[in-house]
N, C-alpha and C. Protein backbone atom coordinates (compact mmCIF):
# COMPACT_ATOMS: atom_id res chain seq x y z
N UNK A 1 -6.31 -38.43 -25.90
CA UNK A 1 -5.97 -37.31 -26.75
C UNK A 1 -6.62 -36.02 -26.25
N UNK A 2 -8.40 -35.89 -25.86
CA UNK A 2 -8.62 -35.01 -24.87
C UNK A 2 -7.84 -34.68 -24.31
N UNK A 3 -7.40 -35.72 -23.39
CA UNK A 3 -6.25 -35.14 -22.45
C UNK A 3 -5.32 -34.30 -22.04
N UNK A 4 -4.69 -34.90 -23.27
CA UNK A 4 -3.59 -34.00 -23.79
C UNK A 4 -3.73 -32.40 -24.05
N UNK A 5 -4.87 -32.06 -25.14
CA UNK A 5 -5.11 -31.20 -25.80
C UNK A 5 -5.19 -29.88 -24.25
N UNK A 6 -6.45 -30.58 -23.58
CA UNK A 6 -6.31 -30.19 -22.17
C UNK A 6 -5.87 -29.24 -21.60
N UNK A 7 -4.62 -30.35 -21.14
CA UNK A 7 -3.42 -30.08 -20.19
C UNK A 7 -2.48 -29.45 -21.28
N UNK A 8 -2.64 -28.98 -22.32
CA UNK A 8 -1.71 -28.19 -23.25
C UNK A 8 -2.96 -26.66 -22.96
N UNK A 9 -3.72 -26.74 -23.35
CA UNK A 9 -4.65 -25.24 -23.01
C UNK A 9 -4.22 -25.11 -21.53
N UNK A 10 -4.59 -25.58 -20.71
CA UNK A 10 -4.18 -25.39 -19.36
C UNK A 10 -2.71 -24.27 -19.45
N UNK A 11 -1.87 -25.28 -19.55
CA UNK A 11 -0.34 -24.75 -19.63
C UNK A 11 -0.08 -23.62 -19.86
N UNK A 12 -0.75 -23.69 -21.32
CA UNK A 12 -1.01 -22.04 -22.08
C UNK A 12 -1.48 -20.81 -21.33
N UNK A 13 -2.52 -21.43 -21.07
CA UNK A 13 -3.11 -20.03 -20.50
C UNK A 13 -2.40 -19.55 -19.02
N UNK A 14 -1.84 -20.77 -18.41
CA UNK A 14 -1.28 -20.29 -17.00
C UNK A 14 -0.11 -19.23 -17.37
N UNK A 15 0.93 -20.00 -18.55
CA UNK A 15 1.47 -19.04 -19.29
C UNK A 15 1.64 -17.92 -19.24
N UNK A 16 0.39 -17.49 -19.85
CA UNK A 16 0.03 -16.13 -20.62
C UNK A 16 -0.61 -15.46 -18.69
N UNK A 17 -1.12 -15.65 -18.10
CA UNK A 17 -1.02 -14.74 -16.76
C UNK A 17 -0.01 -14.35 -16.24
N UNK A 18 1.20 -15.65 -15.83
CA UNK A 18 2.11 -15.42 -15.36
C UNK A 18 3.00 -14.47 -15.98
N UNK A 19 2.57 -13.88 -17.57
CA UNK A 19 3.58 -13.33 -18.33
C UNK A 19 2.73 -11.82 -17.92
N UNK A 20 1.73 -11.87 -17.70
CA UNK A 20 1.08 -10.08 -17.16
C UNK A 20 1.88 -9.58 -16.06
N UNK A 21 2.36 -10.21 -15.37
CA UNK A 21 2.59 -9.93 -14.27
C UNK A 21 4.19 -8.43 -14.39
N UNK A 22 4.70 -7.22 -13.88
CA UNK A 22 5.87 -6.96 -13.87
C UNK A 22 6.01 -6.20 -12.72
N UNK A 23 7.27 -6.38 -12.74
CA UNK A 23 8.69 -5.74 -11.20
C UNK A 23 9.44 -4.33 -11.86
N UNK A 24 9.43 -3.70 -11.36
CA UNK A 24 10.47 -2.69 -11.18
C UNK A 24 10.79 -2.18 -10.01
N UNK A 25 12.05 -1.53 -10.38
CA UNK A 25 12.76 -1.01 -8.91
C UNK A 25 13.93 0.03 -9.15
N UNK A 26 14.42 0.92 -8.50
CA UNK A 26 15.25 1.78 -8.89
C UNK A 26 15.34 3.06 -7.60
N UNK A 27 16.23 3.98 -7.49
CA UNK A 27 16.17 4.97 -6.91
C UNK A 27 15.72 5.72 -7.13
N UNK A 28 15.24 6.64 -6.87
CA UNK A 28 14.63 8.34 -7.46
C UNK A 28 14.73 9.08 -6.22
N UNK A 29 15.28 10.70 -6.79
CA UNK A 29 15.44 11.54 -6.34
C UNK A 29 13.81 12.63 -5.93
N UNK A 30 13.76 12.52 -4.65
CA UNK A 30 12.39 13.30 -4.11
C UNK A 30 12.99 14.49 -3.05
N UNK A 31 11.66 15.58 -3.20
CA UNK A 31 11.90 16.44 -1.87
C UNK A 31 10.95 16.30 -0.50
N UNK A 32 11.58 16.40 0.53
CA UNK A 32 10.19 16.40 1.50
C UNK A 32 9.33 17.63 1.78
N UNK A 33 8.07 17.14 1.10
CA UNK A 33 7.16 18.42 1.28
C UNK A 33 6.21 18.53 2.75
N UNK A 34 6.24 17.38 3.10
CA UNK A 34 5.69 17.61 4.83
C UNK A 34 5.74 16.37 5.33
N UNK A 35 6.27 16.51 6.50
CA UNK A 35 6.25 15.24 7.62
C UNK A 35 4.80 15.80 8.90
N UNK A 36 3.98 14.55 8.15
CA UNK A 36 2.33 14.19 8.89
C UNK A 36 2.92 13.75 10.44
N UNK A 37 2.10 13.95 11.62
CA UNK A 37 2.38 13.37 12.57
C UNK A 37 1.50 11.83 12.37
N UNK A 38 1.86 11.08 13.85
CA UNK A 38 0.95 9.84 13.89
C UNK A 38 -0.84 10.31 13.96
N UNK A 39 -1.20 9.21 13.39
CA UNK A 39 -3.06 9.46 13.61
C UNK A 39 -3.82 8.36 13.62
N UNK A 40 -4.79 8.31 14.21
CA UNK A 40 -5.70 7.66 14.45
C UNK A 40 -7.10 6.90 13.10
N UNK A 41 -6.94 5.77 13.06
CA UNK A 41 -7.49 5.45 12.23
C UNK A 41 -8.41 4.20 11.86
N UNK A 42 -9.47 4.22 12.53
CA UNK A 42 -10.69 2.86 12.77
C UNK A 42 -9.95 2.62 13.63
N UNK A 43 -9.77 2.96 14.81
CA UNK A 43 -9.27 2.48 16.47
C UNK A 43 -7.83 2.08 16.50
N UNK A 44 -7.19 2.17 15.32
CA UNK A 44 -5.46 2.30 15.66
C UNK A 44 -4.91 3.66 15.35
N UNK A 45 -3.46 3.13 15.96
CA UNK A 45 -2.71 4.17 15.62
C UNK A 45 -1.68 4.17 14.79
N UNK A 46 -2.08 5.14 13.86
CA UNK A 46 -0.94 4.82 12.67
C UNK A 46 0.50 5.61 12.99
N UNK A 47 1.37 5.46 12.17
CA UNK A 47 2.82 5.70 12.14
C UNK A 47 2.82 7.45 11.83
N UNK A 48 4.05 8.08 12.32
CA UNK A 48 4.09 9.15 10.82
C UNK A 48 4.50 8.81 9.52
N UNK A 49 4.38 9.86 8.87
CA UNK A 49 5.05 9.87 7.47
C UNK A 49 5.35 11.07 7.10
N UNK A 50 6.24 10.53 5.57
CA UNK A 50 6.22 11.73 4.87
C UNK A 50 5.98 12.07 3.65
N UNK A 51 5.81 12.84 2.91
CA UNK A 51 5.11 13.25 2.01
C UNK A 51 5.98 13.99 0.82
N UNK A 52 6.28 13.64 -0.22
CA UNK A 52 7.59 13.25 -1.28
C UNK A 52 6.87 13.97 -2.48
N UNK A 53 8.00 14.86 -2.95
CA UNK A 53 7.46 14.99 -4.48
C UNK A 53 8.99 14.51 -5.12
N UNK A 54 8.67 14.32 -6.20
CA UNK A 54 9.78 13.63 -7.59
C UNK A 54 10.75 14.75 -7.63
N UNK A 55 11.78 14.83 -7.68
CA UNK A 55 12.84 15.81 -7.50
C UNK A 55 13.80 15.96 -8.82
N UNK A 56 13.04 14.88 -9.64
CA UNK A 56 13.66 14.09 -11.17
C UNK A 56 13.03 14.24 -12.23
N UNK A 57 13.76 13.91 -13.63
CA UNK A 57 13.12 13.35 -14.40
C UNK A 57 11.99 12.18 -13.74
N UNK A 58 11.05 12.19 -15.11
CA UNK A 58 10.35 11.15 -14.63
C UNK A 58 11.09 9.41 -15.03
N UNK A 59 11.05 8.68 -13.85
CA UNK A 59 12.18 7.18 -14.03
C UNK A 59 11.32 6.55 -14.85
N UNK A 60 12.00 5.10 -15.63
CA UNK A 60 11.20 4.64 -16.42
C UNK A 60 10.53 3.23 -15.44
N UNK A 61 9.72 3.58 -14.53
CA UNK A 61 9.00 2.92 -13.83
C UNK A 61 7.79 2.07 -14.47
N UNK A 62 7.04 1.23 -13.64
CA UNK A 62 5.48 0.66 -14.27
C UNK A 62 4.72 2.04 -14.76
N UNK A 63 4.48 2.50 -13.77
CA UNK A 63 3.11 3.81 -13.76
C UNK A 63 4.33 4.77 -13.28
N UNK A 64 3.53 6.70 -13.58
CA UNK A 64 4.46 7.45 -13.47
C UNK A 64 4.25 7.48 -12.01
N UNK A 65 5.60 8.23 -11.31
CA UNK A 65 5.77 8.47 -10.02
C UNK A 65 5.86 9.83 -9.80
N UNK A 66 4.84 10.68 -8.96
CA UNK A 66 4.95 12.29 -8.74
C UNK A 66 5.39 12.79 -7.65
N UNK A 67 3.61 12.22 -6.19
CA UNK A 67 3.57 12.43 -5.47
C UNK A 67 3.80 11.12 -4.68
N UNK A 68 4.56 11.01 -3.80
CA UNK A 68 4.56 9.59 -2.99
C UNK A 68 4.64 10.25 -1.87
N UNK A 69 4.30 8.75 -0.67
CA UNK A 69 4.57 9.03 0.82
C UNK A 69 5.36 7.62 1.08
N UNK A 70 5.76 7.96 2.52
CA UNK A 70 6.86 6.75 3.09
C UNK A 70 6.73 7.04 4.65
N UNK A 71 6.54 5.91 5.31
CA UNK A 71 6.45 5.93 6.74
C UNK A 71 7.78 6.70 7.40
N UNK A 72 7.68 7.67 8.11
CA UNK A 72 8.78 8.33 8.79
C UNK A 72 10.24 7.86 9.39
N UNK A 73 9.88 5.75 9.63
CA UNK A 73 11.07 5.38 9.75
C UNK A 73 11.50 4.70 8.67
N UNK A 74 11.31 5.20 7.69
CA UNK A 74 12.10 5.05 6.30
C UNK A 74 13.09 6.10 5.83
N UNK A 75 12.81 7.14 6.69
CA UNK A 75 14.62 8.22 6.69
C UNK A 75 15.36 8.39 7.99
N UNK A 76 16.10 8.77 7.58
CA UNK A 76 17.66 9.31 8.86
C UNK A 76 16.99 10.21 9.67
N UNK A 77 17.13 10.14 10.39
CA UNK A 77 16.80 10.87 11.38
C UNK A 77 17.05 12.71 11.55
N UNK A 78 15.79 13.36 11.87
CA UNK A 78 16.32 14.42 11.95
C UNK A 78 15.97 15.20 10.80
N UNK A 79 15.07 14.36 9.31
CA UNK A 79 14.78 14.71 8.47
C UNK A 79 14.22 15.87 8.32
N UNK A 80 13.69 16.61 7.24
CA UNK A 80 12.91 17.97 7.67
C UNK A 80 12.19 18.49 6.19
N UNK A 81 11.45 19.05 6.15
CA UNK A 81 10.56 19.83 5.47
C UNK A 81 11.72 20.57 4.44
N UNK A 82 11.65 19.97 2.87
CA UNK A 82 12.89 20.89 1.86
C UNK A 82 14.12 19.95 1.51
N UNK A 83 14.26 19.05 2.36
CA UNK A 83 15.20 18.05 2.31
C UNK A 83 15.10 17.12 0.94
N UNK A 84 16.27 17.00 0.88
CA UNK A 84 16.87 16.21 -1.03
C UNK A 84 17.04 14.82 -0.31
N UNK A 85 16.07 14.15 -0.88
CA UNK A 85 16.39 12.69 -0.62
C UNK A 85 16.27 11.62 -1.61
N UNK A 86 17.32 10.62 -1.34
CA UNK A 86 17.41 9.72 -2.66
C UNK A 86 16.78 8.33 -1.98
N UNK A 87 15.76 7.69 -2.53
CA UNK A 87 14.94 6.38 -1.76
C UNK A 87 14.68 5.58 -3.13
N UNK A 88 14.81 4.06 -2.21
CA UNK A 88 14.88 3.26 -2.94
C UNK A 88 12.83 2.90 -3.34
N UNK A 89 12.92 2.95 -4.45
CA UNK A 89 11.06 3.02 -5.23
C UNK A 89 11.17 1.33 -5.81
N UNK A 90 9.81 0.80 -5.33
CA UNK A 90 9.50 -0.65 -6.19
C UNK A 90 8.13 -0.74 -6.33
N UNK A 91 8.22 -1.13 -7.92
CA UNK A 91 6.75 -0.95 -8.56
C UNK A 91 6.24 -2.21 -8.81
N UNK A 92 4.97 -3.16 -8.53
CA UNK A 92 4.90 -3.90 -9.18
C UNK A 92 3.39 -4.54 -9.59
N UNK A 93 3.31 -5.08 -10.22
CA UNK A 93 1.96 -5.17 -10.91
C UNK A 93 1.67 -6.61 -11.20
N UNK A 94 1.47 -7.40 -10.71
CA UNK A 94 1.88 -8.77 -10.59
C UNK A 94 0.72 -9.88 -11.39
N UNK A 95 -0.34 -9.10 -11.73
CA UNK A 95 -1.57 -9.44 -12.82
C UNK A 95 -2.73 -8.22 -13.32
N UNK A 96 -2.35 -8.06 -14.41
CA UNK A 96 -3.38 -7.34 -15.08
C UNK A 96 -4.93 -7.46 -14.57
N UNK A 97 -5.21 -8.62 -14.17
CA UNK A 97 -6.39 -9.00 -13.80
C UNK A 97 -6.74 -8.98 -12.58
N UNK A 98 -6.09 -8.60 -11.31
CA UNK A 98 -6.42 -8.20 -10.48
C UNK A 98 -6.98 -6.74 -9.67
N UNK A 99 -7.65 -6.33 -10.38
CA UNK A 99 -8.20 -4.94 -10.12
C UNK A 99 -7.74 -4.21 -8.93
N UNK A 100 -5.93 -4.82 -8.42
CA UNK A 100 -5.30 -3.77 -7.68
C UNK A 100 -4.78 -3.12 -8.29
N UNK A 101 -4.02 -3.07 -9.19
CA UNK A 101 -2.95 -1.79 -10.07
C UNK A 101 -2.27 -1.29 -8.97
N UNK A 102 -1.24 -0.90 -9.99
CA UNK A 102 0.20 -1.01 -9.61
C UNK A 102 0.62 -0.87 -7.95
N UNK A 103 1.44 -1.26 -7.34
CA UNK A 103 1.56 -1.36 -5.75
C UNK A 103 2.92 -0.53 -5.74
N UNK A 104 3.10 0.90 -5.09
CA UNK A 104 4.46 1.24 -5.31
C UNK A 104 4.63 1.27 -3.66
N UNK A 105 5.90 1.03 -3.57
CA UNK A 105 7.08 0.82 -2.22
C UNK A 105 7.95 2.02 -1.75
N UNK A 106 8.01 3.31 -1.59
CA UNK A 106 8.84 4.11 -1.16
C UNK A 106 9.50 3.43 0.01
N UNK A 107 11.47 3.51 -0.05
CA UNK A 107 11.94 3.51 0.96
C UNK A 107 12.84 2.12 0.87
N UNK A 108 13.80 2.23 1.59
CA UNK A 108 14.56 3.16 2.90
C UNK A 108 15.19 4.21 1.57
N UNK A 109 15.27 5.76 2.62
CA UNK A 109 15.38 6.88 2.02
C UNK A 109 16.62 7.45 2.48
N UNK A 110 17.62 8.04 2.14
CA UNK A 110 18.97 8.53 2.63
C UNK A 110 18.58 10.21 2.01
N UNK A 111 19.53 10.69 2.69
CA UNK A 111 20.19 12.28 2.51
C UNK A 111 20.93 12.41 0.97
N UNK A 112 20.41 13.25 0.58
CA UNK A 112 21.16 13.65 -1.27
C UNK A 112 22.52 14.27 -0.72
């Protein structure tokens, strides 16, 4: 009967973590406010990027979305500084209890 009781708390509580956990995903409309070149960073070399403000309402995402960045081969080519771009955003938060908070995804990004 221990047993049981147990492997029923067990259950429960795995439950109740797996239920902290959430996904979102959606498009949002951003502008490009600067494309960073590549740089150097603890002995590698990082990518470019670029550097995004919200061009929208605010989406009904996990956490709000303002300022984002996205590695440079996440748009069309040819991109530029002022440019209307629509990119695919994923938010997710996968346990309350892991003292990462929220993980957001900019990208792949197209031309408005």
């Amino acid at each position: 009967m221990k047993a049981l009781k147990a492997c029923v708390a067990v259950l429960a509580v795995g439950t109740l973590l797996v239920g902290c956990g959430s996904d979102w995903s959606g498009e949002v409309d951003f502008k490009v406010v600067k494309i960073n070149p590549p740089y150097e960073s603890m002995g590698e070399t990082k990518p470019s990027y670029v550097n995004l403000e919200l061009d929208q309402d605010q989406p009904g995402g996990i956490e709000r979305i303002d300022k984002k960045s996205a590695d440079l081969d996440r748009f069309p080519e040819g991109i530029k500084v002022g440019d209307l771009v629509v990119c695919t955003v994923r938010q997710s938060d996968k346990s309350g209890f892991d003292q990462e908070g929220v993980q957001t995804e900019v990208g792949p990004c197209r031309l408005r």
